[in-house]
Protein backbone atom coordinates (compact mmCIF):
# COMPACT_ATOMS: atom_id res chain seq x y z
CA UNK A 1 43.62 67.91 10.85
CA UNK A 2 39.90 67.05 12.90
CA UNK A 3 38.52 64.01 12.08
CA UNK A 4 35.29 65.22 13.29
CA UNK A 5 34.45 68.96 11.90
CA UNK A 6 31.30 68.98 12.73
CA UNK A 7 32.06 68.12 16.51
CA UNK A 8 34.85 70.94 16.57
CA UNK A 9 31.98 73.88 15.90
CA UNK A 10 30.59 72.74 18.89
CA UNK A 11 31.49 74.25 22.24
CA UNK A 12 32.41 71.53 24.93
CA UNK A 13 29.99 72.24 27.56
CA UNK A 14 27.33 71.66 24.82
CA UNK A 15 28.89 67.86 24.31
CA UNK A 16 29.78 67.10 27.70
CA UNK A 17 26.16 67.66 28.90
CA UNK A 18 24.67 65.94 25.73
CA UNK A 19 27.68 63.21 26.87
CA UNK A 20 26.17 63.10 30.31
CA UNK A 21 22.07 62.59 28.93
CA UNK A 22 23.18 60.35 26.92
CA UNK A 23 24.88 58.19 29.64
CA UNK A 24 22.27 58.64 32.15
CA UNK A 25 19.96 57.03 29.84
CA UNK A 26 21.99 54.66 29.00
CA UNK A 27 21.66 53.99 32.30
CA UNK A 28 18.38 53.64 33.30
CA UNK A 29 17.91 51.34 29.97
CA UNK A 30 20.24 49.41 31.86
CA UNK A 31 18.55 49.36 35.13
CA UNK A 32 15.65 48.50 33.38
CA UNK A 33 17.47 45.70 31.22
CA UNK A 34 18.41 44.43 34.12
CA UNK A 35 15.52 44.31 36.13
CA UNK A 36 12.70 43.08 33.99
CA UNK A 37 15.61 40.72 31.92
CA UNK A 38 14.57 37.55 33.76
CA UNK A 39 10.43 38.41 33.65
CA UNK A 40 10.92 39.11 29.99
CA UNK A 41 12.98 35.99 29.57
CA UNK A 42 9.75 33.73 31.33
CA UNK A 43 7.71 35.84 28.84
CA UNK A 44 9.57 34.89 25.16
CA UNK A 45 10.22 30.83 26.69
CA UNK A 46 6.46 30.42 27.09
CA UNK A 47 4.32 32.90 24.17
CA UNK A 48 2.99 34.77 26.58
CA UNK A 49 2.73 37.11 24.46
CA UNK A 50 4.32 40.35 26.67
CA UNK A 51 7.11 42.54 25.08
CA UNK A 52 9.68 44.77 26.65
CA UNK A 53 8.02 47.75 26.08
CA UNK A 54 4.63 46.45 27.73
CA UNK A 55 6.41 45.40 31.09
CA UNK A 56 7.62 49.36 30.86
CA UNK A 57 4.66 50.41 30.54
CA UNK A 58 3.04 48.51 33.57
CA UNK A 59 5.91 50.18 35.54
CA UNK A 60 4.41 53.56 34.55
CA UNK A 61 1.16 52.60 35.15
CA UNK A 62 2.12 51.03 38.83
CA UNK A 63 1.10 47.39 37.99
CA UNK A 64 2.88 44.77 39.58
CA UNK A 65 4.61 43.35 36.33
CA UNK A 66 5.64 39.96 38.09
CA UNK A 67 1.94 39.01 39.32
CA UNK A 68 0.72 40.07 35.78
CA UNK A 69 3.65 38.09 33.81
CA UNK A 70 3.23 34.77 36.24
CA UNK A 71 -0.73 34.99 35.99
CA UNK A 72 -0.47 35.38 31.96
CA UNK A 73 2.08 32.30 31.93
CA UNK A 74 -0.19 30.35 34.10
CA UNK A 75 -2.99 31.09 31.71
CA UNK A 76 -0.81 30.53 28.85
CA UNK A 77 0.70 27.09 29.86
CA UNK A 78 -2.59 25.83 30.79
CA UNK A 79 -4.38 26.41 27.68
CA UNK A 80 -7.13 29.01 29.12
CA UNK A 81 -5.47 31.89 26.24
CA UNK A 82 -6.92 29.27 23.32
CA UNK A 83 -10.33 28.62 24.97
CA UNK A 84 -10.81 32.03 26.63
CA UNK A 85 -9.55 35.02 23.91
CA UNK A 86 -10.56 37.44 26.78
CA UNK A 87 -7.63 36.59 29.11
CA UNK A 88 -5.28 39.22 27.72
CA UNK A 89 -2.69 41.18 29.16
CA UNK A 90 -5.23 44.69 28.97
CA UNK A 91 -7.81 42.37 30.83
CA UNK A 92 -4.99 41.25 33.41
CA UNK A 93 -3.82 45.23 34.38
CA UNK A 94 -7.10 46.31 34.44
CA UNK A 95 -8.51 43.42 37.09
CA UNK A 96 -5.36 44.10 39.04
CA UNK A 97 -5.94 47.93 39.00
CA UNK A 98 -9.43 47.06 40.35
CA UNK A 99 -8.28 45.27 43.19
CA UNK A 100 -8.86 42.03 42.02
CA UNK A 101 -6.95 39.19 42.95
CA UNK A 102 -5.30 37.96 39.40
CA UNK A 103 -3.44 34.98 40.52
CA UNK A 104 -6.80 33.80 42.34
CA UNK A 105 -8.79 34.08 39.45
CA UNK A 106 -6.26 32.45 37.03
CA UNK A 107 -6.02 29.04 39.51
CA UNK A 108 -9.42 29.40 39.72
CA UNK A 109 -10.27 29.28 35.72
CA UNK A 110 -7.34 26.12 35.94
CA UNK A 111 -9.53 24.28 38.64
CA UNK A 112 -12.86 24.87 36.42
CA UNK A 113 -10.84 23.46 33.27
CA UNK A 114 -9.19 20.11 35.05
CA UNK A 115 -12.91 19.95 36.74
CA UNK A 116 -14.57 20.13 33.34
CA UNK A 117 -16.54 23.32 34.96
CA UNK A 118 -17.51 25.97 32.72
CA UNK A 119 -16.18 29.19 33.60
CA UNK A 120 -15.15 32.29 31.88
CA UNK A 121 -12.57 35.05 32.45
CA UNK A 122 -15.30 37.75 33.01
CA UNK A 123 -17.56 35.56 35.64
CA UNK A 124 -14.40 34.41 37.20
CA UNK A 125 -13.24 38.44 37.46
CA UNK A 126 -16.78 39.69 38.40
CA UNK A 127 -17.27 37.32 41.20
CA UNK A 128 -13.74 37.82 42.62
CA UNK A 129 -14.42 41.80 42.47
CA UNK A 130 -17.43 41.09 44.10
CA UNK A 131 -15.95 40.19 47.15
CA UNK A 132 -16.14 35.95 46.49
CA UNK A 133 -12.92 33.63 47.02
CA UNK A 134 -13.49 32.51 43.39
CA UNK A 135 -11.01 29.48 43.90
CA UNK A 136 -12.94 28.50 47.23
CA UNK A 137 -15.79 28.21 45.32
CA UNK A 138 -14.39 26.39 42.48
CA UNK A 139 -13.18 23.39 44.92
CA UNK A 140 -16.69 23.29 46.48
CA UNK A 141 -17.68 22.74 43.44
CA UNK A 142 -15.65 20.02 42.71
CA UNK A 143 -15.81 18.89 46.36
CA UNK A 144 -19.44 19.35 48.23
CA UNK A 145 -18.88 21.30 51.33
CA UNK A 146 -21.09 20.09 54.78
CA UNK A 147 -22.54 22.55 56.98
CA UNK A 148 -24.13 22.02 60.06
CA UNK A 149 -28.04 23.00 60.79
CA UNK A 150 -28.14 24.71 63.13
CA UNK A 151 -25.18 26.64 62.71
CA UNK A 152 -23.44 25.95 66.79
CA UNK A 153 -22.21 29.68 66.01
CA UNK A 154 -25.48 31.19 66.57
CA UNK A 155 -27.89 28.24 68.12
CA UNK A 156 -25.96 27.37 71.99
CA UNK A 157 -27.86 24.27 71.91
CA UNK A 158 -27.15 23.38 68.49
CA UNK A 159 -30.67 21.73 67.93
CA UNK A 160 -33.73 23.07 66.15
CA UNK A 161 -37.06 22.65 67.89
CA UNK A 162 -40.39 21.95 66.32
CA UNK A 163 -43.31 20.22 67.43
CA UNK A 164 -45.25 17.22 65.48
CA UNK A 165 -49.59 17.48 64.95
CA UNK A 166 -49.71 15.75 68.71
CA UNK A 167 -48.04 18.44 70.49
CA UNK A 168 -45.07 16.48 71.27
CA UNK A 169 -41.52 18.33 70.77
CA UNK A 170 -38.83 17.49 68.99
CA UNK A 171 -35.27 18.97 68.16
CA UNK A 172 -33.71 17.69 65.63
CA UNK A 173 -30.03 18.28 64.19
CA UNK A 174 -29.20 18.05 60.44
CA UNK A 175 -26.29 18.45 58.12
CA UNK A 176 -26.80 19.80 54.90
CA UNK A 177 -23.68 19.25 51.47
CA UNK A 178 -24.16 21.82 49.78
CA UNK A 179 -21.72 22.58 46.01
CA UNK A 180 -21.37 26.00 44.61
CA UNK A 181 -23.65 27.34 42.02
CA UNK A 182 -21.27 29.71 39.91
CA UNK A 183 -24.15 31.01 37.69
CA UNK A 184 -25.48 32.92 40.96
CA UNK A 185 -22.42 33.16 42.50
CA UNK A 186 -22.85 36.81 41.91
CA UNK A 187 -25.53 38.22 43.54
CA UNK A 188 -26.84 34.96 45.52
CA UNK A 189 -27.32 34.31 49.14
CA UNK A 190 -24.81 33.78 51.19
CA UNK A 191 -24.46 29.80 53.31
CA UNK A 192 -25.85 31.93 56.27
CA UNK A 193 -29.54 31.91 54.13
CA UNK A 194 -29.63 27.97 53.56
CA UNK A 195 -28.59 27.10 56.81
CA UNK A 196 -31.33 29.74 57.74
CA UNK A 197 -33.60 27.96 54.80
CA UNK A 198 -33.11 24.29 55.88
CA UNK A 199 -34.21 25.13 59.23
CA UNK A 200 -37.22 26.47 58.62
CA UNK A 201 -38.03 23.67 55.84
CA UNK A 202 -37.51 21.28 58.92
CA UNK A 203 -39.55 22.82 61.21
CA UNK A 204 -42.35 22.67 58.62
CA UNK A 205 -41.26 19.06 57.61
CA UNK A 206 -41.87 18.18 61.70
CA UNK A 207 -44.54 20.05 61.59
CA UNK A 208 -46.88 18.37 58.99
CA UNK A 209 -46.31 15.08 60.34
CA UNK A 210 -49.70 13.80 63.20
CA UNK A 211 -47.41 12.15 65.53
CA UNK A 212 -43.87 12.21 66.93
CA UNK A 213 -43.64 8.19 66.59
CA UNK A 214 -43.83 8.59 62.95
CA UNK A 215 -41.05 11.24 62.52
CA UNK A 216 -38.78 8.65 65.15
CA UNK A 217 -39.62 5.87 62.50
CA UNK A 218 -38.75 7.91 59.16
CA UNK A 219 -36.08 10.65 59.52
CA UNK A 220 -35.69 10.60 56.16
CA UNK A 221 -39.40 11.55 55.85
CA UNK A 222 -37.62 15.16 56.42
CA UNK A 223 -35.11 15.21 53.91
CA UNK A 224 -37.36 14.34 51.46
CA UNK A 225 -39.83 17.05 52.36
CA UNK A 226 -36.87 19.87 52.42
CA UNK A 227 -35.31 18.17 49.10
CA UNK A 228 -38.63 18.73 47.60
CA UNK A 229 -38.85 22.42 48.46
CA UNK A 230 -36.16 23.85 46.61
CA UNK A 231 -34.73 25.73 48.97
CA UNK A 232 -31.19 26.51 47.12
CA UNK A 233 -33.00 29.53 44.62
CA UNK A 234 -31.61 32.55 44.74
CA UNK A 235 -28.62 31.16 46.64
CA UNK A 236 -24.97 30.89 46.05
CA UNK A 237 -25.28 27.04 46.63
CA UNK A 238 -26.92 23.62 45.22
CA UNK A 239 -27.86 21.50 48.36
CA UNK A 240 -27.28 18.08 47.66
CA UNK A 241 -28.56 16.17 49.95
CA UNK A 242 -30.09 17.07 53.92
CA UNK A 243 -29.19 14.24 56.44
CA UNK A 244 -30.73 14.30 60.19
CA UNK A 245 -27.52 13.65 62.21
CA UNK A 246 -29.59 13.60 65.44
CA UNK A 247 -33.27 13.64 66.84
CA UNK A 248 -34.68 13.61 70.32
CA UNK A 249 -38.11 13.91 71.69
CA UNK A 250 -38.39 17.30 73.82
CA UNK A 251 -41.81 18.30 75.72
CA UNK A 252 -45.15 17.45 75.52
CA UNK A 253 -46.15 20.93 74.25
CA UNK A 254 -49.66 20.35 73.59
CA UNK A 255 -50.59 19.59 77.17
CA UNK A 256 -48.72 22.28 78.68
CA UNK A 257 -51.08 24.76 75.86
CA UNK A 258 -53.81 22.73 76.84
CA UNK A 259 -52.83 23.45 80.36
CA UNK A 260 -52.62 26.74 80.26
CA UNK A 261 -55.62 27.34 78.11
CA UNK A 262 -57.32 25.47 80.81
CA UNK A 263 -55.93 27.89 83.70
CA UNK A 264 -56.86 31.02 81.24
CA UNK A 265 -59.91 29.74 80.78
CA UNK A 266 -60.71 29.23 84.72
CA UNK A 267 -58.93 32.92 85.09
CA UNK A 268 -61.86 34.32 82.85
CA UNK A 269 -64.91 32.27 84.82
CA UNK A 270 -63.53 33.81 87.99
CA UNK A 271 -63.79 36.96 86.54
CA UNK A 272 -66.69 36.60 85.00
CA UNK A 273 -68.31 35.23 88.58
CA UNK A 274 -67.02 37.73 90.58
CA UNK A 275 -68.45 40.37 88.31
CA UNK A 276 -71.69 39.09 88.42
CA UNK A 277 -71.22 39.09 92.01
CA UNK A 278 -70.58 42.63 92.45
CA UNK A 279 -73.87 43.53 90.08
CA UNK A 280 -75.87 41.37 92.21
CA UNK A 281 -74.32 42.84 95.09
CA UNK A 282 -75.33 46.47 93.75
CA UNK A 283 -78.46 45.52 92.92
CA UNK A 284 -79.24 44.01 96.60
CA UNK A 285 -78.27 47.50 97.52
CA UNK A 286 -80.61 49.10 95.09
CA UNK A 287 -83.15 47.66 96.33
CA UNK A 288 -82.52 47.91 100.09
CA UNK A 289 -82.25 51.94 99.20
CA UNK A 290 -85.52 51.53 97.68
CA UNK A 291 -86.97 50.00 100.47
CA UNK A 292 -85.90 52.74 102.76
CA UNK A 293 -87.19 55.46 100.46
CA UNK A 294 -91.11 52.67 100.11
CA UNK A 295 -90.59 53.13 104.28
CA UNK A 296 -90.04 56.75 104.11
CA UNK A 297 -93.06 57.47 102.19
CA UNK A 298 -95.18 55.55 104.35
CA UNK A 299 -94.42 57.42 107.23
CA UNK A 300 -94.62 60.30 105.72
CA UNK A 301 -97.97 59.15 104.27
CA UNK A 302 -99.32 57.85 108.34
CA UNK A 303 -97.88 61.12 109.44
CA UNK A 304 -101.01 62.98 107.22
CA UNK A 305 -103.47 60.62 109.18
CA UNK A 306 -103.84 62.89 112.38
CA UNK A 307 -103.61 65.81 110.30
CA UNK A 308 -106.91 64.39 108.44
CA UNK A 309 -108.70 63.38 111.82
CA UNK A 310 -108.29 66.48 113.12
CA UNK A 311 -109.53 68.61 110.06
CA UNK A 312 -112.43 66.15 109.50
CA UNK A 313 -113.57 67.10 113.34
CA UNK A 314 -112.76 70.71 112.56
CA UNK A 315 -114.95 70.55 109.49
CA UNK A 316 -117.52 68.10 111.53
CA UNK A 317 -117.26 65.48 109.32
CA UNK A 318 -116.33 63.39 111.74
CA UNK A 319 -117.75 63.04 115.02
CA UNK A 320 -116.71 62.32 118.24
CA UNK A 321 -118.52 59.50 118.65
CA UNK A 322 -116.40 58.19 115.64
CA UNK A 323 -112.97 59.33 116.49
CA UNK A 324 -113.70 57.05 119.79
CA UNK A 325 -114.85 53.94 117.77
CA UNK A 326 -111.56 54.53 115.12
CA UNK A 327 -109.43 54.82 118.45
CA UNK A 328 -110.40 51.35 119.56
CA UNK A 329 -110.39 50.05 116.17
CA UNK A 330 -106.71 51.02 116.66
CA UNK A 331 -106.40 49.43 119.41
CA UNK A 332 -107.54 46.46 119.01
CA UNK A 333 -105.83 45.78 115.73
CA UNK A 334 -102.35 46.57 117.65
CA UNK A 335 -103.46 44.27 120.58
CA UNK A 336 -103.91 41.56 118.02
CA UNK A 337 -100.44 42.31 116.32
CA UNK A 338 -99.42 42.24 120.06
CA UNK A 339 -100.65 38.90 120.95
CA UNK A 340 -99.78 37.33 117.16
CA UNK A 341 -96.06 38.61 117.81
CA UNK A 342 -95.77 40.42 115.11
CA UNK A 343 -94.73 43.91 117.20
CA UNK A 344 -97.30 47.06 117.03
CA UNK A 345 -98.49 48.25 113.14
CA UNK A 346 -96.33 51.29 113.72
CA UNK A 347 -93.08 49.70 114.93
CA UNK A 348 -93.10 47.63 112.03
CA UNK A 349 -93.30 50.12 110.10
């Protein structure tokens, strides 16, 4: 007699290939027993708070269930899960499927809470999406970072160059501690802007001062000034304090303006001279042109003399008697021009 009558209606293929599902997911419950076992183990000895089911269902959704599980610990065994209700598991997958870097973030929140720094899950997640090292800028926090102004990178000589009110030059070197500012982390100029900041405050610092013996005296006149300007807004940084590491007097570059205004200024006299030269030289040849053309119409004007004398005896206006007495009129007056040497009327002419 079957034990089993309902089983003996049943053809055999049908229960050797329900046999077979049956095993092969027994199987991969098995696989997957075994392989998160030890993850789900870490999970139920500290609260984190992470089932069975969940750490299946990161494997579906391609999330690396070991960074998740060790960030969520790290949160949990720390304390962050009481202060900070947003670190969840949800909030976890979903900064990992971003790209973020969880384990980053979650040492970085640890840092802020030993350093007494406030700091959030989502500002911690935005600035690490946001392309910051979150945890770098955590320890600068807690430990002021020096940079050097200029930055050697970019300046060869690694000195900035101003000049005081007396036209003397001076570069000067500086080194700036600077701490991160995690309220404008996000969004706030990078260390390349307050090196590029401090420079120019020095500069202007220099700059004010009316002598280069005065700046020698009191460096610290400079950090004061650049202190005072505030030039950390807008910036991923707090500056702390600006220190001149090194100072040295460069050219006198007042004289060498004053030079060279002087030789610009002599350049423009010259020019100014020599064209002056060339009207006066044009004019001289004005006038020598009009000259020739005053000459030219008095020969053309003793040329009509004859031409009178000999219509006026023509006419008989004039006699002969009188062309004789103007002929040695004539002469006489060019004998007398003769003798004073001052050549014959006509030659002179």
């Amino acid at each position: 007699m079957n034990a089993f009558p309902l089983f003996a209606a049943i053809p055999p293929v049908i229960l050797f290939g329900g046999a077979l599902v049956l095993g092969l997911i027994g199987l991969i419950l098995l696989f997957l027993f075994i392989q998160y076992f030890s993850l789900w183990i870490q999970c139920r000895m500290t609260k984190a708070g992470i089932s069975f089911i969940d750490l299946v269902m990161m494997r579906l959704r391609k999330v690396d269930t070991a960074t998740i599980v060790r960030g969520k610990i790290m949160a949990v065994v720390a304390g962050l899960t009481r202060e900070d209700p947003d670190i969840t598991t949800k909030a976890l997958e979903a900064h990992y499927l971003a790209k973020g870097n969880v384990p980053r973030v979650i040492q970085a929140l640890i840092a802020a809470q030993r350093a007494t720094i406030p700091l959030d899950w989502q500002t911690a997640a935005a600035i690490d999406l946001a392309g910051r090292d979150i945890l770098n800028a955590v320890q600068t926090s807690v430990y002021p970072k020096v940079i050097d102004c200029p930055d050697s990178r970019s300046s060869p000589e690694g000195t900035l160059s101003a000049v005081c009110g007396d036209g003397i030059e001076l570069r000067a070197r500086a080194r700036v501690t600077v701490r991160t500012n995690l309220a404008q982390l996000v969004g706030g100029a990078t260390e390349e802007t307050v090196i590029a900041r401090v420079g120019q405050g020095i500069v202007q610092a220099i700059g004010k001062q009316s002598s280069y013996k005065i700046v020698l005296e009191s460096p610290e006149l400079i950090s004061q000034e650049v202190l005072q300007l505030g030039l950390e807004k807008q910036t991923a940084f707090e500056i702390v304090s600006v220190d001149i590491a090194d100072i040295d007097v460069g050219d006198n570059i007042g004289a060498r303006l004053q030079a060279d205004k002087a030789e610009a200024d002599t350049r423009v006299a010259q020019a100014r001279a020599e064209q002056k030269r060339a009207a006066m030289v044009a004019r001289e040849q004005e006038m020598a042109a009009r000259v020739q053309e005053n000459r030219a119409k008095v020969v053309l004007a003793e040329a009509e003399i004859p031409r009178a004398i000999a219509e006026s005896l023509n006419t008989g206006r004039l006699g002969l008697l009188d062309h004789y007495e103007l002929s040695n009129v004539q002469a006489d007056t060019r004998m007398r021009s003769s003798i004073a040497g001052e050549g014959s009327p006509n030659r002179s002419a």
